[in-house]
Protein backbone atom coordinates (compact mmCIF):
# COMPACT_ATOMS: atom_id res chain seq x y z
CA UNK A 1 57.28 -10.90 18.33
CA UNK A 2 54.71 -11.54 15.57
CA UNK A 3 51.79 -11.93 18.18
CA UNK A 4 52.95 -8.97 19.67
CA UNK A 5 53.01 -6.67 16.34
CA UNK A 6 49.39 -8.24 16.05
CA UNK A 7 48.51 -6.98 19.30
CA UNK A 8 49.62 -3.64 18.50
CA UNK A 9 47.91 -3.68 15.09
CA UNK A 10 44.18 -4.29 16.69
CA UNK A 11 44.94 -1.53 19.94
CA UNK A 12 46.05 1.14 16.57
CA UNK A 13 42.66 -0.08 14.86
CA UNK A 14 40.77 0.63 17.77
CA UNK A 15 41.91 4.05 18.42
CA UNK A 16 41.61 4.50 14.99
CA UNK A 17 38.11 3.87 14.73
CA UNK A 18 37.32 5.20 18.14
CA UNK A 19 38.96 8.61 16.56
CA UNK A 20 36.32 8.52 13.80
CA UNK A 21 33.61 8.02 15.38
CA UNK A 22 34.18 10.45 18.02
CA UNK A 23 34.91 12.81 14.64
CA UNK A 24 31.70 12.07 13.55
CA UNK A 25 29.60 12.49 16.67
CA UNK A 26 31.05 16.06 17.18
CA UNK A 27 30.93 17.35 13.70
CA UNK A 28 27.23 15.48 13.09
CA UNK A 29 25.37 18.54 11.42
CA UNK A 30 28.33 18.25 8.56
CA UNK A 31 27.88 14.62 8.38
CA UNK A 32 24.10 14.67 8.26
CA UNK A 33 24.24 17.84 5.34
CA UNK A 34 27.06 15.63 3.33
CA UNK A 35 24.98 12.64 3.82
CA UNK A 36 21.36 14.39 2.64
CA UNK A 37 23.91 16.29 -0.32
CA UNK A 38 24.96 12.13 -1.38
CA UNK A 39 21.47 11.05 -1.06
CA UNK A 40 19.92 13.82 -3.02
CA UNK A 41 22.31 12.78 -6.05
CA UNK A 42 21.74 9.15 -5.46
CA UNK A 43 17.75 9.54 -5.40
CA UNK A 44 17.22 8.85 -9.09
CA UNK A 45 19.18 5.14 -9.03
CA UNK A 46 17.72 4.53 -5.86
CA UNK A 47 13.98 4.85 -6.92
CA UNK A 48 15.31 2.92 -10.14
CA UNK A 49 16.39 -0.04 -8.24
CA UNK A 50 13.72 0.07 -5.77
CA UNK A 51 11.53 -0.07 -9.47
CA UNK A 52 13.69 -2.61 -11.04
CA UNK A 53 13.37 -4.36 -7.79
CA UNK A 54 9.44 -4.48 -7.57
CA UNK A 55 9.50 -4.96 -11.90
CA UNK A 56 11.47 -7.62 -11.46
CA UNK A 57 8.69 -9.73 -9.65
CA UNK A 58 6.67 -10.14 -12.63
CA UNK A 59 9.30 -10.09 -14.97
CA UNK A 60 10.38 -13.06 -13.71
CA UNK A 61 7.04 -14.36 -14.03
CA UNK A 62 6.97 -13.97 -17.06
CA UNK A 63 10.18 -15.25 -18.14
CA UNK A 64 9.39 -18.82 -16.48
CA UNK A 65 5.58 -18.91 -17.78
CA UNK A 66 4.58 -17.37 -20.43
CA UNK A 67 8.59 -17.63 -22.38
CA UNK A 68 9.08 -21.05 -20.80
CA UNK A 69 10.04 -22.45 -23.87
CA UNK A 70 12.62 -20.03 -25.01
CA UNK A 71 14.71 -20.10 -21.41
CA UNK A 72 16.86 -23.11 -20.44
CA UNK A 73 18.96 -23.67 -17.12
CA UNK A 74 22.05 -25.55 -17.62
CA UNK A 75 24.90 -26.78 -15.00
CA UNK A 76 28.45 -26.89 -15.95
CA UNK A 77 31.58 -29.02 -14.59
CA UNK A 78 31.46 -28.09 -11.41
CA UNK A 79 27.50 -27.79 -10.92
CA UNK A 80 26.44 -24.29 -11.30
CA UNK A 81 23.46 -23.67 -12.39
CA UNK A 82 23.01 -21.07 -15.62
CA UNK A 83 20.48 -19.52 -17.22
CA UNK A 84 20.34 -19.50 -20.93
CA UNK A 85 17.38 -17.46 -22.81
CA UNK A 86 16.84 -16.27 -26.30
CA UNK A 87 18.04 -13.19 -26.94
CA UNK A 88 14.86 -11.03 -27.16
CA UNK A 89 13.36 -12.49 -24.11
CA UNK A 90 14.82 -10.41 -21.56
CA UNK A 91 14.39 -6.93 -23.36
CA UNK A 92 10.83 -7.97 -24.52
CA UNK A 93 9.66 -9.18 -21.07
CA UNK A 94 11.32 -5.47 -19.32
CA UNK A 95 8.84 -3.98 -21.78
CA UNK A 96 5.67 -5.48 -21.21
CA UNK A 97 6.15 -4.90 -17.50
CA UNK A 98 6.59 -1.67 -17.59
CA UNK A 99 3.94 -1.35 -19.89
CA UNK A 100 1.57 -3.21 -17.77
CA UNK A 101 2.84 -1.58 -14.57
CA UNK A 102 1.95 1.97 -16.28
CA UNK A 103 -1.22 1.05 -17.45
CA UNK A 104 -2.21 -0.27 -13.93
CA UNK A 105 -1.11 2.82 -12.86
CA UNK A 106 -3.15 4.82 -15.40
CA UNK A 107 -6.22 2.92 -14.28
CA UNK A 108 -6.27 3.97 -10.98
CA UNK A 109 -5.71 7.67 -11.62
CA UNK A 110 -8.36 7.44 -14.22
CA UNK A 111 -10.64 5.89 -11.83
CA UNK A 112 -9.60 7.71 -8.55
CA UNK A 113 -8.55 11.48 -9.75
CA UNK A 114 -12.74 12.13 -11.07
CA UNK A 115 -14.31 10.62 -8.24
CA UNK A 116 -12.31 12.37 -5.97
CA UNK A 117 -13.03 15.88 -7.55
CA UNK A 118 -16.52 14.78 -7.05
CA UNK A 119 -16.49 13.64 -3.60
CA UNK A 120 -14.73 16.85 -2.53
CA UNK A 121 -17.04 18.88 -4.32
CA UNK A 122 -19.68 16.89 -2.52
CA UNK A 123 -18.42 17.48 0.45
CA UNK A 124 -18.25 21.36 0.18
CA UNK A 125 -21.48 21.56 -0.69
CA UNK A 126 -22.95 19.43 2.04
CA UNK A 127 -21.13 20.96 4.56
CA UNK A 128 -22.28 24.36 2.86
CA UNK A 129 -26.16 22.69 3.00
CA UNK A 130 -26.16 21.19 6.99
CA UNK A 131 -23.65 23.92 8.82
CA UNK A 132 -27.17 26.45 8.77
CA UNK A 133 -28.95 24.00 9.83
CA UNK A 134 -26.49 22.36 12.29
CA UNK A 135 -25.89 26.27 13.78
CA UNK A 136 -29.95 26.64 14.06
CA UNK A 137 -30.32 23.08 15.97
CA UNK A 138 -27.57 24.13 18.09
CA UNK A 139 -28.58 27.38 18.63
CA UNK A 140 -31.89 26.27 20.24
CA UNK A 141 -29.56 23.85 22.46
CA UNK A 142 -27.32 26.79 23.53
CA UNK A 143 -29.52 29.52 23.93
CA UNK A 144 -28.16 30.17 27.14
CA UNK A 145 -24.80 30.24 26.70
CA UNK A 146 -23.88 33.28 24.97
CA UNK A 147 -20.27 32.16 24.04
CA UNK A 148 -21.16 28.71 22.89
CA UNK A 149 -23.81 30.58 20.74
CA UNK A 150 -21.61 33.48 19.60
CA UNK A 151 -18.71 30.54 18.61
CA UNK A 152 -21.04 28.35 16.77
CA UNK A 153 -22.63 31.72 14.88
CA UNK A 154 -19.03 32.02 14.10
CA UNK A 155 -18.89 29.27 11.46
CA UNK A 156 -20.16 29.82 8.19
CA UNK A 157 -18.83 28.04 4.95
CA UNK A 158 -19.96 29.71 1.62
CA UNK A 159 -18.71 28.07 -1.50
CA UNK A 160 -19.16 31.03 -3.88
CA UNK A 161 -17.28 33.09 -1.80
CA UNK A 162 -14.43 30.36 -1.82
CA UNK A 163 -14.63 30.30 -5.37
CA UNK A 164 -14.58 34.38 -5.45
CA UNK A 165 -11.23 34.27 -2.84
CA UNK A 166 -9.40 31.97 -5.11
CA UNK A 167 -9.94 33.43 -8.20
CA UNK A 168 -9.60 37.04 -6.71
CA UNK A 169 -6.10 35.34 -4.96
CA UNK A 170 -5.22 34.38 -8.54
CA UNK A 171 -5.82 37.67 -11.03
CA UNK A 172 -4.21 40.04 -8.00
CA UNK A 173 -1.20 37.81 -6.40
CA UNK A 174 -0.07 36.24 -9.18
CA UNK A 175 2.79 38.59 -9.50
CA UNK A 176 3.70 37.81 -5.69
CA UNK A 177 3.08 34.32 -6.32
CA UNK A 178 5.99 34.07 -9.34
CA UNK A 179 8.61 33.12 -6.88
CA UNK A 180 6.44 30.08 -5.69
CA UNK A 181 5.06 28.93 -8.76
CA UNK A 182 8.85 29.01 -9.86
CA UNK A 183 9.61 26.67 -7.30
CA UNK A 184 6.55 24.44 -7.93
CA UNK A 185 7.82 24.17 -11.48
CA UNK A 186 11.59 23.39 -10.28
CA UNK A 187 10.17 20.60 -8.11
CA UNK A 188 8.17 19.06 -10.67
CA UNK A 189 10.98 19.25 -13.44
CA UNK A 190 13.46 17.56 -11.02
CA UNK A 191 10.37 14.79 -9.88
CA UNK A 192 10.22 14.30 -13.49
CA UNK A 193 14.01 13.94 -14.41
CA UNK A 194 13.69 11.63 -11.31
CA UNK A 195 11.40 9.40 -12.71
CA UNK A 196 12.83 9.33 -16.21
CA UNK A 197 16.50 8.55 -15.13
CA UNK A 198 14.97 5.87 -12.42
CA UNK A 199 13.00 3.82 -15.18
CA UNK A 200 15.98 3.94 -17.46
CA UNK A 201 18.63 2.71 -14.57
CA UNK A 202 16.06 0.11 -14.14
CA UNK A 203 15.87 -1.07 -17.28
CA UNK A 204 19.69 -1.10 -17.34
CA UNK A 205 19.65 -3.27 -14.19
CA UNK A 206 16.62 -5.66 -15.08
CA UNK A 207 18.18 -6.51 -18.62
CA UNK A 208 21.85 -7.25 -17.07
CA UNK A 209 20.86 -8.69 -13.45
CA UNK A 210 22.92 -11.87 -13.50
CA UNK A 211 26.09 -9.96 -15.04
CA UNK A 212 25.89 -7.41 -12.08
CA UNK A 213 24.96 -9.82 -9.84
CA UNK A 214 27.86 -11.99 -11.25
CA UNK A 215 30.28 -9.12 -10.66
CA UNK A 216 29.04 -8.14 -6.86
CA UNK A 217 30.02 -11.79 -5.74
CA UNK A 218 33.45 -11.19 -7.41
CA UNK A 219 34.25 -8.03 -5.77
CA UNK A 220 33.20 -9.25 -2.10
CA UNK A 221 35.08 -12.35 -2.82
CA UNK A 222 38.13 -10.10 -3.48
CA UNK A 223 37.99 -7.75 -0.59
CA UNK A 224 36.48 -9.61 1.90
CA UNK A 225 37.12 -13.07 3.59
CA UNK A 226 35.23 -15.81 1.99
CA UNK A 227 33.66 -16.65 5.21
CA UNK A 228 31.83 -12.94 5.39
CA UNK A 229 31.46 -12.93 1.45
CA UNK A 230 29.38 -16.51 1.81
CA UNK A 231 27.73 -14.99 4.64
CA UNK A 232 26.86 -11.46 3.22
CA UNK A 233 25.54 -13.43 -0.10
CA UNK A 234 23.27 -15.59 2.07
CA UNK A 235 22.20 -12.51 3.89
CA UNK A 236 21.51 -10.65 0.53
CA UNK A 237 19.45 -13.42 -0.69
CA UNK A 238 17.44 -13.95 1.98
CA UNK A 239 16.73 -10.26 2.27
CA UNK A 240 15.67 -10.62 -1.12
CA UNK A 241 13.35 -13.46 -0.86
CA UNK A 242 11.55 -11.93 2.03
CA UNK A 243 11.20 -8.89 0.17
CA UNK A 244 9.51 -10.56 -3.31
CA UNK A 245 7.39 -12.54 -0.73
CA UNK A 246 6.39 -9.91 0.70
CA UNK A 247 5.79 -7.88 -2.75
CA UNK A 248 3.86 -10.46 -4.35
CA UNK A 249 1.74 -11.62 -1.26
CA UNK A 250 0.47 -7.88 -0.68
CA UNK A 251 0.43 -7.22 -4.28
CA UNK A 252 -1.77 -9.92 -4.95
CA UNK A 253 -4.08 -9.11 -1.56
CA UNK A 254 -4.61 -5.61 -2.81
CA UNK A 255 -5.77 -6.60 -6.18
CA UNK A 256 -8.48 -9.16 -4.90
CA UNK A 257 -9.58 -6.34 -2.34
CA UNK A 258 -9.92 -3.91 -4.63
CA UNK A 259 -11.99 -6.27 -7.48
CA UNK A 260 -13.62 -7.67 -4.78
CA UNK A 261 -15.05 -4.70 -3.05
CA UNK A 262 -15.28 -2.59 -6.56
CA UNK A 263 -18.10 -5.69 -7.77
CA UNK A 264 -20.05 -5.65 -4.48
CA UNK A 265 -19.98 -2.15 -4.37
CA UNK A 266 -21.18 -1.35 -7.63
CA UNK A 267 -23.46 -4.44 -7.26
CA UNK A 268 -25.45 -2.41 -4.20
CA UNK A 269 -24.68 1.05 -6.01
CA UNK A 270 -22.80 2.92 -3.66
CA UNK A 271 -21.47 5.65 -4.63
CA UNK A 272 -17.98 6.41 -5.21
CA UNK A 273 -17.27 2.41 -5.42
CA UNK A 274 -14.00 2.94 -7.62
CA UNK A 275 -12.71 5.25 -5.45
CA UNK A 276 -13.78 3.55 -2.24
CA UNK A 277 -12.10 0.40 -3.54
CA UNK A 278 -8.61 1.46 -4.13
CA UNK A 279 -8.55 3.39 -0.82
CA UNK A 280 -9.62 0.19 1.46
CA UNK A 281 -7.12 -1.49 -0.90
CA UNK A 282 -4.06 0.92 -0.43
CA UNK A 283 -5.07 1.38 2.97
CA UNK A 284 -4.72 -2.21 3.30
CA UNK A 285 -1.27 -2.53 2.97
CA UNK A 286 -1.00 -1.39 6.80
CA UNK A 287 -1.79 -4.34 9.17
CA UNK A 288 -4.49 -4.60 11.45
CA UNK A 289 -5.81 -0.91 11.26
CA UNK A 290 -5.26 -0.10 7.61
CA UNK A 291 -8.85 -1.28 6.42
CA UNK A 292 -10.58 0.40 9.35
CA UNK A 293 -8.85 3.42 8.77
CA UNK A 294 -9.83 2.85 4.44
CA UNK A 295 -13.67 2.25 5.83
CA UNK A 296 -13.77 5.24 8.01
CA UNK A 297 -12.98 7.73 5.65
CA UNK A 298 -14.86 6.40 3.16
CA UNK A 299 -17.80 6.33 5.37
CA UNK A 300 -17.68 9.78 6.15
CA UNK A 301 -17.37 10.55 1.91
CA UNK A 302 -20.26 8.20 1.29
CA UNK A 303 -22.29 9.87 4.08
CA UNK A 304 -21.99 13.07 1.96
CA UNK A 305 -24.18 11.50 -0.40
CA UNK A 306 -26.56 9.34 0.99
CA UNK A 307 -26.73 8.21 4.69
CA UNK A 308 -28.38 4.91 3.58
CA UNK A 309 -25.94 4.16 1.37
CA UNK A 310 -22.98 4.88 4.21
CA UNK A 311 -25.07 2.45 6.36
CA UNK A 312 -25.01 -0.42 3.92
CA UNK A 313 -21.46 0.35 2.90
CA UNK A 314 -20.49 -0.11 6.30
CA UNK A 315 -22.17 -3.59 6.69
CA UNK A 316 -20.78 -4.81 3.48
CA UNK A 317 -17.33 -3.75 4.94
CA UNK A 318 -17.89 -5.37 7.82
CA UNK A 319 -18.57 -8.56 6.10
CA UNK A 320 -16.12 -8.62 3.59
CA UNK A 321 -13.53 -7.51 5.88
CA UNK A 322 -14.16 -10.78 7.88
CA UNK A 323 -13.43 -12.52 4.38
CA UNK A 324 -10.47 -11.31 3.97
CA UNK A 325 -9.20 -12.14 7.32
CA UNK A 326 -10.26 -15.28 7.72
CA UNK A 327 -10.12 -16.52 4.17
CA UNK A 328 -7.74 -14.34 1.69
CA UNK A 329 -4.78 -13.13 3.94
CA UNK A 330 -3.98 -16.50 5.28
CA UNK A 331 -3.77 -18.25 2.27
CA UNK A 332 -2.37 -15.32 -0.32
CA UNK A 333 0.00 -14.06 2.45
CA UNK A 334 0.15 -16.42 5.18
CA UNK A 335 3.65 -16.83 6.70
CA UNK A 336 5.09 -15.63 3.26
CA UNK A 337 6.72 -12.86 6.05
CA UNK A 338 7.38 -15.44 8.70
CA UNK A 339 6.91 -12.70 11.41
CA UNK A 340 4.77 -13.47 14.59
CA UNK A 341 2.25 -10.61 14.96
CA UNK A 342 3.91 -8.84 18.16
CA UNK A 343 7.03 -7.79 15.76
CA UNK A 344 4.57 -6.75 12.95
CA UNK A 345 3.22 -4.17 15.35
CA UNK A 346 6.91 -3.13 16.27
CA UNK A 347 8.00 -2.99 12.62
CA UNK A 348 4.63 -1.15 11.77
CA UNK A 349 5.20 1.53 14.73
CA UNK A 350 9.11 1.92 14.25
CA UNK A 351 8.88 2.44 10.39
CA UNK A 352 5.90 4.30 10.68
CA UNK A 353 7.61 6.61 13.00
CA UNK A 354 10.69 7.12 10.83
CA UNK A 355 9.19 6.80 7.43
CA UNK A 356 5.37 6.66 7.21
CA UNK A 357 3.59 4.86 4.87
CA UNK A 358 7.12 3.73 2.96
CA UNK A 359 8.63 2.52 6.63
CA UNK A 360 5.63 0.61 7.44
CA UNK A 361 5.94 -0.91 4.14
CA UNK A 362 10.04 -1.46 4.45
CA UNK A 363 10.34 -2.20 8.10
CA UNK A 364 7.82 -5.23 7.93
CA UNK A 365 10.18 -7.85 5.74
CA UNK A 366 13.27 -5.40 7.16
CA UNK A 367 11.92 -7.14 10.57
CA UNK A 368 11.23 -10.27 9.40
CA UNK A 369 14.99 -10.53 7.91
CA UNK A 370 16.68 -9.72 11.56
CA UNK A 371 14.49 -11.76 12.99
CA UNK A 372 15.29 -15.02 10.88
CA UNK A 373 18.88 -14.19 11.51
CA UNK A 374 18.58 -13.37 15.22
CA UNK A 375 16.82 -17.14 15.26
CA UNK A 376 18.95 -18.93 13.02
CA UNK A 377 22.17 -17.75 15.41
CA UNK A 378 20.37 -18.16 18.75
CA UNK A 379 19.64 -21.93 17.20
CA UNK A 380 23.30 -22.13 16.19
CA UNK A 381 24.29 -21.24 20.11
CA UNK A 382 22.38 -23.49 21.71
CA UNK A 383 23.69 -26.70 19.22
CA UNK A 384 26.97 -25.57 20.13
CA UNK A 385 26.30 -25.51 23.91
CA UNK A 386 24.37 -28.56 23.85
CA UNK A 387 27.11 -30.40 21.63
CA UNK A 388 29.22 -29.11 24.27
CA UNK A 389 27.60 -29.95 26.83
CA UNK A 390 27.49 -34.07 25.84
CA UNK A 391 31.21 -33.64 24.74
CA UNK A 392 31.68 -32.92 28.41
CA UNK A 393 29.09 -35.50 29.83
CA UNK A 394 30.66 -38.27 27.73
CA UNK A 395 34.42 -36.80 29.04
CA UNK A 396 33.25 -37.08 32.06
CA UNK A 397 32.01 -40.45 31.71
CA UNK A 398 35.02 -42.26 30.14
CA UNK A 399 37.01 -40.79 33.03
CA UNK A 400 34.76 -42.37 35.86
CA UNK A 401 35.13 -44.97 33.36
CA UNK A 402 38.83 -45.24 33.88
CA UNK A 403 39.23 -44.44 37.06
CA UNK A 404 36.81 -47.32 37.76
CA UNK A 405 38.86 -50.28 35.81
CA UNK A 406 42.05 -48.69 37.61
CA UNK A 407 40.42 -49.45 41.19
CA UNK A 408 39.72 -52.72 39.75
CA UNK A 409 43.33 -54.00 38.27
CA UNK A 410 44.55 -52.46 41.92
């Protein structure tokens, strides 16, 4: 009777889910509006703990390096290990991260924003200089053709005229224009309340980690079986070791990219090297093509200013690039990921896809997680089919066994 209440139990759960998710499936433009309405509210903890979850890198750092002496780890009765630090530790190491993780932050838009202005403005006025001359070359190529000609004596690029549009644009639509500048202003208040309420969740969650972390294994533990809790924890902490790897090994690649092409750079005085050092660098942090992509566009801005100087640029790429692939990447990154480089291109296509720049970035340890997991329970399959397998084999062979000392008292 009991097996059969059991029985009935599962079949109920089973309609029971099929119900919802057949409620789901035909009602999925409510679900996806409720879903972006829960996100939306969620946004500002989410960037916090995504920030608390990169701060935390160096935090940690910090706390075992340069605080060493005020942090202790001590095991209890039953062997688990705790943490003990002084009491300003903790708050004064969440400070000087953040601190340090503006001011690198600062840098960069202090060393990219001018350059930028000037390589645009560069590149307005060259364009403005060689289109004449480009339409006069071509001209003489397409004399000919009268709709090549009349389609190339089409383009024309005046700067001053730009200039007199924009400002014109400004002193006679800005009335029309309220309405969007209203809703540029909205935006960048709520980016801004976004930001604020994200660095202060994180500093909530970097300065009580352990207690949350503490709590979360106490609340699986309660609603879950201790099997799945053990198994969701070990889950959760390799996700989050593949993640810091991850962090830290591109982190640190980025940095000796950018310092390293920055002092060449300005060693052989190409223009623009600050800004043409942070783009290879960010551009970087997508495999294989990244740099090439980081090298061709700052070719082309380089090339604005002085051919030469695009032509040497592109050599020194070219040999620092091999550098960094044969020399940096294996040893600062290495098999920090522990992906082979057929799933990096799937991760990097699938998250690029979905996400951009953010999914190439998330899908690459995302990947590298499933695919640990996938191994470790193929692994576990085939040690239980091959202890299976002798369990059989040695069956088998104590019952020839038998049977052969039976013949034998017969």
């Amino acid at each position: 009777m009991k097996l059969k209440n059991s029985r009935m139990k599962k079949i109920w759960l089973t309609i029971a889910f099929a119900g919802f998710i057949l409620f789901l499936v035909m009602n999925y433009t409510n679900v996806f509006s409720c879903f972006g309405f829960i996100i939306g509210i969620l946004t500002p903890f989410i960037f916090g703990a995504g920030i608390a979850f990169v701060v935390n890198i160096p935090m940690r750092f910090l706390e075992r390096t340069v605080f060493k002496k005020f942090v202790a780890e001590v095991r209890d009765d039953e062997g688990n290990l705790t943490v003990k630090r002084r009491g300003f530790v903790r708050p004064l190491c969440v400070v000087i991260t953040l601190v340090l993780v503006a001011a690198v932050v600062t840098a960069v838009v202090a060393i990219v924003v001018p350059q930028l202005a000037t390589a645009v403005e560069q590149l307005v006025r060259s364009a403005s200089a060689s289109l004449p001359k480009f339409q006069k070359w071509a001209d003489e190529i397409f004399r000919d053709n009268s709709m090549v000609k009349d389609f190339i004596d089409s383009w024309h690029i005046d700067v001053k005229s730009i200039m007199s549009n924009i400002t014109q644009f400004l002193q006679n639509g800005a009335g029309s224009a309220f309405s969007s500048a209203l809703g540029a202003a909205q935006t960048v208040v709520s980016g801004v309340f976004t930001v604020v309420i994200g660095v202060i969740f994180a500093s909530y969650l970097l300065g009580s980690k352990e207690k949350l972390q503490k709590q979360a294994k106490m609340v699986m533990h309660a609603t879950m079986p201790d099997k799945a809790s053990d198994y969701v924890t070990r889950v959760a902490k390799l996700c989050s070791e593949t993640f810091s790897k991850f962090i830290t090994g591109q982190g640190m690649e980025m940095c000796i990219i950018c310092i390293m092409f920055f002092i060449v750079l300005s060693i052989a005085q190409i223009p623009y090297a600050g800004l043409v050092s942070v783009l290879i660098a960010f551009m970087s942090l997508i495999p294989f093509v990244g740099m090439f992509l980081g090298c061709a566009i700052s070719a082309v801005i380089i090339l604005m200013e002085n051919p030469i100087s695009a032509l040497i640029f592109v050599v020194i790429f070219i040999v620092l690039q091999q550098i960094e692939g044969n020399l940096i990447y294996p040893r600062v990154v290495g098999s920090r990921v522990g992906l082979p480089p057929m799933w990096v291109i799937v991760a990097v296509t699938i998250g690029s896809s979905l996400f951009g720049i953010a999914g190439v970035l998330l899908f690459i340890p995302l990947a590298s997680v499933i695919y640990q997991l996938v191994r470790e329970w193929v692994l576990r399959r085939l040690k239980a089919k091959r202890e299976k397998e002798q369990l059989l084999s040695a069956e088998t062979e104590k019952a020839a066994v038998t049977a052969a000392t039976e013949v034998k008292s017969e």
